[in-house]
PDB file of N, CA and C in Angstrom:
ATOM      1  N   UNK A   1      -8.746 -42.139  34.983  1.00  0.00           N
ATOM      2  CA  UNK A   1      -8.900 -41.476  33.683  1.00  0.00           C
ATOM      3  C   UNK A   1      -9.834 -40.279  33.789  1.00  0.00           C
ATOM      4  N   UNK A   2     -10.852 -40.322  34.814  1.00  0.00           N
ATOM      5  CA  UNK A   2     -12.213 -39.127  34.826  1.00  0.00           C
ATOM      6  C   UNK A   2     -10.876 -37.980  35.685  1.00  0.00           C
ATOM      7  N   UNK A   3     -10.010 -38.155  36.437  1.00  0.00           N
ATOM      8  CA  UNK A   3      -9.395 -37.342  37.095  1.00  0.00           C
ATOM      9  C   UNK A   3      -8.823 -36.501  35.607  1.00  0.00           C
ATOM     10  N   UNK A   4      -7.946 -37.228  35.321  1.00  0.00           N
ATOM     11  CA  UNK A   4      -7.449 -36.483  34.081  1.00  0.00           C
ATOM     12  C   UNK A   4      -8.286 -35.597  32.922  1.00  0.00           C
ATOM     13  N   UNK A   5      -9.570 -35.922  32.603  1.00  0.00           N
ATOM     14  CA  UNK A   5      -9.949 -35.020  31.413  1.00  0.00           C
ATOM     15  C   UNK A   5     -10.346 -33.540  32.164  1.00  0.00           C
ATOM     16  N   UNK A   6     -10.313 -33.168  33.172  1.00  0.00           N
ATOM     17  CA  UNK A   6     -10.389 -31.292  33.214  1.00  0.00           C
ATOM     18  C   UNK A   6      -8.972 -31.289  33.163  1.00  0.00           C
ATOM     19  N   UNK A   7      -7.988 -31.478  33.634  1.00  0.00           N
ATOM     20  CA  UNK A   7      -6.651 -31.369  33.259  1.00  0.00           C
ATOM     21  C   UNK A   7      -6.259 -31.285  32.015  1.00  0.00           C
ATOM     22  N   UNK A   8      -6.654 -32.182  30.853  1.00  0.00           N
ATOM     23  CA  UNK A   8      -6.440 -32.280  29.959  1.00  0.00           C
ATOM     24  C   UNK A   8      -7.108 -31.189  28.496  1.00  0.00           C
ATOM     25  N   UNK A   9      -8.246 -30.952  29.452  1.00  0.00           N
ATOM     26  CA  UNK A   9      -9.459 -29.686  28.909  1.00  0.00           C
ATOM     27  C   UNK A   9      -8.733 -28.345  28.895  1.00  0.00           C
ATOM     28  N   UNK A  10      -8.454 -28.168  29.994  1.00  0.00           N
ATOM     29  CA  UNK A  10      -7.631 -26.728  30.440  1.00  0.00           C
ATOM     30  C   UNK A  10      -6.371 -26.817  30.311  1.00  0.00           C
ATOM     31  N   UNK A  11      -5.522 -27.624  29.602  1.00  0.00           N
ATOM     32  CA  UNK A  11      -4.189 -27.809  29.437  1.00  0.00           C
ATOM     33  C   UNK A  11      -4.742 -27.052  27.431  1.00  0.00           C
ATOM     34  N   UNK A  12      -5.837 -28.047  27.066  1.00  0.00           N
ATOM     35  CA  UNK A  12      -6.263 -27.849  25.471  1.00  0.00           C
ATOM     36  C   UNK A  12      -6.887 -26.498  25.728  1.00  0.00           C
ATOM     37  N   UNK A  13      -7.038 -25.461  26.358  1.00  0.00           N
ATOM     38  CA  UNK A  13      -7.913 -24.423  26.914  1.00  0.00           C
ATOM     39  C   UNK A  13      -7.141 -23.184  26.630  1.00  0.00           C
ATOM     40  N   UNK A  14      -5.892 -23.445  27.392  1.00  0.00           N
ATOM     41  CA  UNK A  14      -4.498 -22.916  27.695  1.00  0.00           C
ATOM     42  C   UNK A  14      -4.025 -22.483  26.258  1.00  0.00           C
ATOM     43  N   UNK A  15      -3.610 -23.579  25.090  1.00  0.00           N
ATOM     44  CA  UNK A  15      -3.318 -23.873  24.175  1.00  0.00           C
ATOM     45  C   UNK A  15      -3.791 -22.795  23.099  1.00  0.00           C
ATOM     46  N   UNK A  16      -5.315 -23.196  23.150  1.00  0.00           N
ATOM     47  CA  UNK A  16      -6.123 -22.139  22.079  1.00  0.00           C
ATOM     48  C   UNK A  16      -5.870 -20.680  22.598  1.00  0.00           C
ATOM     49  N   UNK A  17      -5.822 -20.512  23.950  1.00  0.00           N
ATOM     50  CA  UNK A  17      -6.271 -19.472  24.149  1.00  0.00           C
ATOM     51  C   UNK A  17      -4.954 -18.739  23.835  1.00  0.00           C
ATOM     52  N   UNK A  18      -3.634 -19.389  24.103  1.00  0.00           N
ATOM     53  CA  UNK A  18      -2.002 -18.476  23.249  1.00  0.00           C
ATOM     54  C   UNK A  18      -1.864 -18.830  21.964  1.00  0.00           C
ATOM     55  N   UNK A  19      -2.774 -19.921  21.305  1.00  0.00           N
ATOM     56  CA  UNK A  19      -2.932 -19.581  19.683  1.00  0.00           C
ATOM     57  C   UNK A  19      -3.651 -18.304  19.145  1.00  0.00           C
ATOM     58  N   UNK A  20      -4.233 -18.052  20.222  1.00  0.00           N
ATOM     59  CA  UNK A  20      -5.258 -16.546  19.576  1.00  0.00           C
ATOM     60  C   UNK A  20      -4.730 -15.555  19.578  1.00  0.00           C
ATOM     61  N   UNK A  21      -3.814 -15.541  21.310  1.00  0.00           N
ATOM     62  CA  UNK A  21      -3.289 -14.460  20.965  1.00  0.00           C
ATOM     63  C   UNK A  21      -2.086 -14.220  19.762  1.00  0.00           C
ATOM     64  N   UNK A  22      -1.352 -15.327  20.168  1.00  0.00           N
ATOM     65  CA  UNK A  22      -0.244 -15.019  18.812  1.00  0.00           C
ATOM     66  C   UNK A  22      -0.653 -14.460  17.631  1.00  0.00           C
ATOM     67  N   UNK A  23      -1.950 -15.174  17.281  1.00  0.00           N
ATOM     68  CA  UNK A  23      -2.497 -14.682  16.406  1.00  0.00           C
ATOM     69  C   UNK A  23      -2.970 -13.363  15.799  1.00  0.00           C
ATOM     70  N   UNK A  24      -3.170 -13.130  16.764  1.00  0.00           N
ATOM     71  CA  UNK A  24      -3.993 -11.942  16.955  1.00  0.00           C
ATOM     72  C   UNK A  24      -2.949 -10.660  17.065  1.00  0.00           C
ATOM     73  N   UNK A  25      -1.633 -11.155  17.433  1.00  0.00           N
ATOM     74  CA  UNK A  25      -0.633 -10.177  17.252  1.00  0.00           C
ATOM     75  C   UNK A  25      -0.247 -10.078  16.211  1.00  0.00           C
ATOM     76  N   UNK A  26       0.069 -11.344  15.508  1.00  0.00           N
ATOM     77  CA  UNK A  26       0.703 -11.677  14.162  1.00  0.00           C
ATOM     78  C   UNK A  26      -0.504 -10.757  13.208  1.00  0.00           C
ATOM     79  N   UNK A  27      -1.635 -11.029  13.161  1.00  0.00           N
ATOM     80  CA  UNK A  27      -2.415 -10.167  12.324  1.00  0.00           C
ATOM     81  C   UNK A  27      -2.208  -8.477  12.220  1.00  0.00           C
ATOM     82  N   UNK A  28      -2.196  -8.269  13.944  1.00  0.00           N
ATOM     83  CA  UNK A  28      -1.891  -6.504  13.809  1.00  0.00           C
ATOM     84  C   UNK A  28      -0.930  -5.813  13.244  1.00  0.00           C
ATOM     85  N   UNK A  29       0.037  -6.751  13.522  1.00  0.00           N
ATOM     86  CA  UNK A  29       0.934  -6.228  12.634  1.00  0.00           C
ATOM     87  C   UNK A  29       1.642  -6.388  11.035  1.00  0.00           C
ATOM     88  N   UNK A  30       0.463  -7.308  10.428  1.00  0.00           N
ATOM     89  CA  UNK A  30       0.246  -7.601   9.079  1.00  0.00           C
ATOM     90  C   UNK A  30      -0.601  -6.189   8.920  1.00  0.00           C
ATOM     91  N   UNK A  31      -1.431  -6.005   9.523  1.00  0.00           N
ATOM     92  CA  UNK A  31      -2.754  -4.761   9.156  1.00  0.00           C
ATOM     93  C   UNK A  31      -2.154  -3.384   9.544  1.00  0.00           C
ATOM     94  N   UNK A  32      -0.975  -3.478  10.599  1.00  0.00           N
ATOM     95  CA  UNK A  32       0.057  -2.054  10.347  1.00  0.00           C
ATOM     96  C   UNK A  32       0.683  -2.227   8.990  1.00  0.00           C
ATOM     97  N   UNK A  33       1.634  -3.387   8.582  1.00  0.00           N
ATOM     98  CA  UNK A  33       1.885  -2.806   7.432  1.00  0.00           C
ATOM     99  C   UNK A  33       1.353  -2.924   6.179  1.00  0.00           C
ATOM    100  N   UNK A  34      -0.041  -3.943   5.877  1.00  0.00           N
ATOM    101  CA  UNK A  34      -1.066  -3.192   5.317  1.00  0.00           C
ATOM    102  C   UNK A  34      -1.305  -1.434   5.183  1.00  0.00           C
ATOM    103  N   UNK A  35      -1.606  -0.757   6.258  1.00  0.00           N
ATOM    104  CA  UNK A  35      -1.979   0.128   6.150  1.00  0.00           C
ATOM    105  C   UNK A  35      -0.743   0.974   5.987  1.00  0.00           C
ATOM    106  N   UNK A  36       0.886   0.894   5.977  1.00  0.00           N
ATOM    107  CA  UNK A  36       1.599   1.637   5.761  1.00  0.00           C
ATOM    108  C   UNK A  36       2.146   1.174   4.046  1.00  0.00           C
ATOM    109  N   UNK A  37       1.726   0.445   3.678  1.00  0.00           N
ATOM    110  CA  UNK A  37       1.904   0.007   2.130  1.00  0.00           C
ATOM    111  C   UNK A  37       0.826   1.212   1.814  1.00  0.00           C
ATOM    112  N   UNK A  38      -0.724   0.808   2.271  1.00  0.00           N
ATOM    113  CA  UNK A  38      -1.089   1.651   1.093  1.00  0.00           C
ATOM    114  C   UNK A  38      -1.048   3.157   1.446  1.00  0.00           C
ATOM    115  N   UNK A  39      -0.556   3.883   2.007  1.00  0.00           N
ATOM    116  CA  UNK A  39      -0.001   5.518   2.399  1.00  0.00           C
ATOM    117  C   UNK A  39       1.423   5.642   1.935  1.00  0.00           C
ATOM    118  N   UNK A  40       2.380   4.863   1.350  1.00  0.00           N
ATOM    119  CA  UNK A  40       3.403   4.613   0.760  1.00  0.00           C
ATOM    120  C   UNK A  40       2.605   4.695  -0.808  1.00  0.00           C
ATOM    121  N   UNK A  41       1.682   3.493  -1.379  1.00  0.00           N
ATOM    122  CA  UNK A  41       1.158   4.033  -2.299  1.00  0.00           C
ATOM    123  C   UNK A  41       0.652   5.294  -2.491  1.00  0.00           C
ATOM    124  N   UNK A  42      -0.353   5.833  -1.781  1.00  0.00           N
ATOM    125  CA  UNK A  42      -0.720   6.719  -2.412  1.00  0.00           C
ATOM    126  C   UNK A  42      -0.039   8.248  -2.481  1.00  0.00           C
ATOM    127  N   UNK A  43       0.784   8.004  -1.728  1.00  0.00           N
ATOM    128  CA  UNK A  43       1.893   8.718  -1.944  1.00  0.00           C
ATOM    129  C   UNK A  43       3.156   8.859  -3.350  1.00  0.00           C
ATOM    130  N   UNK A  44       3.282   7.726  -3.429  1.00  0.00           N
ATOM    131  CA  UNK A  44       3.782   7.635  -4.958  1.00  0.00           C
ATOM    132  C   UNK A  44       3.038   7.796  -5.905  1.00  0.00           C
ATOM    133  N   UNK A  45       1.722   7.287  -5.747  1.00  0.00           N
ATOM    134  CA  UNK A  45       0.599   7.864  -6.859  1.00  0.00           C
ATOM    135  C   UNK A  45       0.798   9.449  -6.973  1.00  0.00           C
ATOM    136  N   UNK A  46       0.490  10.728  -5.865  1.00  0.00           N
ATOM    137  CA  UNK A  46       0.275  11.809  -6.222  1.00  0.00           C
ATOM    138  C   UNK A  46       1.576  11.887  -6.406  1.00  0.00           C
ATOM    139  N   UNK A  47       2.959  11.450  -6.312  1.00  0.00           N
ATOM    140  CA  UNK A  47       3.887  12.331  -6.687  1.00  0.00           C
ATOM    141  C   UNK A  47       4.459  11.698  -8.216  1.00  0.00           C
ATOM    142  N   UNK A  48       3.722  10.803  -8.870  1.00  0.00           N
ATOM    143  CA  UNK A  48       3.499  10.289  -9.971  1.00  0.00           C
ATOM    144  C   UNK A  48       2.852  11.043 -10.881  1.00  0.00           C
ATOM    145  N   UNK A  49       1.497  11.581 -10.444  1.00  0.00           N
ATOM    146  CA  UNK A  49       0.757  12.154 -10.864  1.00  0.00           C
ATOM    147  C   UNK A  49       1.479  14.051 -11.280  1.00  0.00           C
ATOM    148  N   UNK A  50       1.973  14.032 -10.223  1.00  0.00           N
ATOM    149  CA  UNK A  50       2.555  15.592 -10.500  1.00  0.00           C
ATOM    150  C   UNK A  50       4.208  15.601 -11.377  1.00  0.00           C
ATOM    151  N   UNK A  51       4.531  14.085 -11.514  1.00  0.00           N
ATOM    152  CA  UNK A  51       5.648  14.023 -12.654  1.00  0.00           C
ATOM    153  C   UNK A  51       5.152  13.987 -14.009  1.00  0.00           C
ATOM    154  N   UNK A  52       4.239  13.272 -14.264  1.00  0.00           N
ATOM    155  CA  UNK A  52       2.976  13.500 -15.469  1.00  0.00           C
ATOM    156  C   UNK A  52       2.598  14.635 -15.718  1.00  0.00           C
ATOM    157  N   UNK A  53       2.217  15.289 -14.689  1.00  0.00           N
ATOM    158  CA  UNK A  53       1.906  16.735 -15.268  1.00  0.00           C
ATOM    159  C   UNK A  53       2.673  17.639 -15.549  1.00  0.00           C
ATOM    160  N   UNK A  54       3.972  17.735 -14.803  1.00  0.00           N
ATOM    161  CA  UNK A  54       4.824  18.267 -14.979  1.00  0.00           C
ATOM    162  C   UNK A  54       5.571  18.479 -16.462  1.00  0.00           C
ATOM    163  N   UNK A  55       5.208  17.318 -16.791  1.00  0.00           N
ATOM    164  CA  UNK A  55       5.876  16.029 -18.005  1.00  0.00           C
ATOM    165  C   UNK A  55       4.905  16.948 -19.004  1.00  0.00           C
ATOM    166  N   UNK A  56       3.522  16.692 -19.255  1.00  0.00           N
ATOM    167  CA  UNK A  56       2.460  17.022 -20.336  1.00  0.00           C
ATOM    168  C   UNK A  56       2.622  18.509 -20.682  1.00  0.00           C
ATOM    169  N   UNK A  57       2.957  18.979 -19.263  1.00  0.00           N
ATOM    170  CA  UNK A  57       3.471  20.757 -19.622  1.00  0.00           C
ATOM    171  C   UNK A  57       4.287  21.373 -20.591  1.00  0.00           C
ATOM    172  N   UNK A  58       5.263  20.740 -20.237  1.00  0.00           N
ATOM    173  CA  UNK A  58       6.301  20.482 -20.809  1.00  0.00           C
ATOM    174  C   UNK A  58       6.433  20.088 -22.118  1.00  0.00           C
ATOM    175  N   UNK A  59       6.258  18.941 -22.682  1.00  0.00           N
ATOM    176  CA  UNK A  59       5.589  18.851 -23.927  1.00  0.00           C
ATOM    177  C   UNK A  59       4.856  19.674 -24.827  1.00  0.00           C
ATOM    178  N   UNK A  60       3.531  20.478 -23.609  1.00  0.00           N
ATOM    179  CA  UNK A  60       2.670  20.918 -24.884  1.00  0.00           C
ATOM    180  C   UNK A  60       3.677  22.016 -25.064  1.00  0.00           C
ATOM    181  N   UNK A  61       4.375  22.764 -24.278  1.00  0.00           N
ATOM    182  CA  UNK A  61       5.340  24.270 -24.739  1.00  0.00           C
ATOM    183  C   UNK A  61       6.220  24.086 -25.756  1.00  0.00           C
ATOM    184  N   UNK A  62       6.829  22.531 -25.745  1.00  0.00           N
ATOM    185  CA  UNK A  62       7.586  22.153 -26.929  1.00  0.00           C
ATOM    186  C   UNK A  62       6.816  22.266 -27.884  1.00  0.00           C
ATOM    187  N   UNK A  63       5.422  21.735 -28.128  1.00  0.00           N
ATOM    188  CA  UNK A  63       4.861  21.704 -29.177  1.00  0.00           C
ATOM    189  C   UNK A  63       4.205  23.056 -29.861  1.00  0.00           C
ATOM    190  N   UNK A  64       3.649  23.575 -28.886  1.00  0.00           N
ATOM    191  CA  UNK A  64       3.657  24.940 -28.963  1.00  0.00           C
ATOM    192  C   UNK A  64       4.672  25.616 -30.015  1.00  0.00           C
ATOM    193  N   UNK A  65       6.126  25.748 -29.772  1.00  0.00           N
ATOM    194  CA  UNK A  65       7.147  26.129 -29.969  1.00  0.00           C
ATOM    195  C   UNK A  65       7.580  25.965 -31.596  1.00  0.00           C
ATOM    196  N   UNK A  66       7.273  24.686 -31.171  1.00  0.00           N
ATOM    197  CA  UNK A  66       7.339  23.665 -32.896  1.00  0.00           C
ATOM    198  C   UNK A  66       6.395  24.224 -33.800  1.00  0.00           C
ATOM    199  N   UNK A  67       5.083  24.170 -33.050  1.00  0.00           N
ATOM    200  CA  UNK A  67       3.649  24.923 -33.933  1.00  0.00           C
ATOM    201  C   UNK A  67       4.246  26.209 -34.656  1.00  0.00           C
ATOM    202  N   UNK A  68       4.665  26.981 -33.472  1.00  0.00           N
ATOM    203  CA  UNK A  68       5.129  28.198 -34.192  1.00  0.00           C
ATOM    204  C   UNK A  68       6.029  28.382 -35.142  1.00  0.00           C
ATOM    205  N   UNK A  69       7.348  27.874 -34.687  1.00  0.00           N
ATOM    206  CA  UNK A  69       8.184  27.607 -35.698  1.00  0.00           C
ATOM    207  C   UNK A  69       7.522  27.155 -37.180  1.00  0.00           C
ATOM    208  N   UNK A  70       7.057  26.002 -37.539  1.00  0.00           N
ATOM    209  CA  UNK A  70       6.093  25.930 -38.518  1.00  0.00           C
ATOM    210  C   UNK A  70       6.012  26.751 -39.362  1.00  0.00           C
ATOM    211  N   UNK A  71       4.882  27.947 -38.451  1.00  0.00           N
ATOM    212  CA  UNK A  71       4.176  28.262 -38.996  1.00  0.00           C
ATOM    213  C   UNK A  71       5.112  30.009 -39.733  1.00  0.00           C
ATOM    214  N   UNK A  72       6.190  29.923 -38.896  1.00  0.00           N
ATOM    215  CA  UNK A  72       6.840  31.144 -39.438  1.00  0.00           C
ATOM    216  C   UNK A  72       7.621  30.410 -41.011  1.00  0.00           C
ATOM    217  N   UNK A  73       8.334  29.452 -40.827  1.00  0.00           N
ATOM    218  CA  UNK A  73       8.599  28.731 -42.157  1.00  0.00           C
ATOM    219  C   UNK A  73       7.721  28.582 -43.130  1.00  0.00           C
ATOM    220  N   UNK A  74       6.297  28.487 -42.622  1.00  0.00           N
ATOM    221  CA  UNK A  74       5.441  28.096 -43.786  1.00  0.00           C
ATOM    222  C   UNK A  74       5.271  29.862 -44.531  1.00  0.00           C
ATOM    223  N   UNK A  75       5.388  30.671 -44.251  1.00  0.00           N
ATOM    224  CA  UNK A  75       4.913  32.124 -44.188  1.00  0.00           C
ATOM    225  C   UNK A  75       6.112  32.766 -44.826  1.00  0.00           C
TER     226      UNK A  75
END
């Protein structure tokens, strides 16, 4: 039985040590696409951001337009 436990040590040795790595792969490439989610976000954010503005522009010239109109009817 004393023959067997370094065998059995470095067999359990072996074990951890290709649980880590798997691991350790499996993580990197959770944290690549972590990091390509959020550059995908913030990418849709600014081109979100410039449909909004685009958008508010737009609007105020309508309103603008309307203002005027108004104000020639009221006159």
């Amino acid at each position: 039985m004393n023959d067997a436990m370094p065998i059995i040590l470095r067999k359990i040795q072996e074990e951890i040590a290709d649980f880590r790595h798997s691991t350790d792969t499996r993580l990197a490439v959770l944290e690549d696409l972590v990091r390509k989610q959020r550059r995908d976000t913030a990418g849709l954010l600014v081109m979100a951001k410039a449909v909004t503005g685009d958008f508010a522009e737009q609007v105020a010239l309508i309103e603008d337009r309307v203002a005027k109109l108004e104000a020639r009817g009221a006159g």
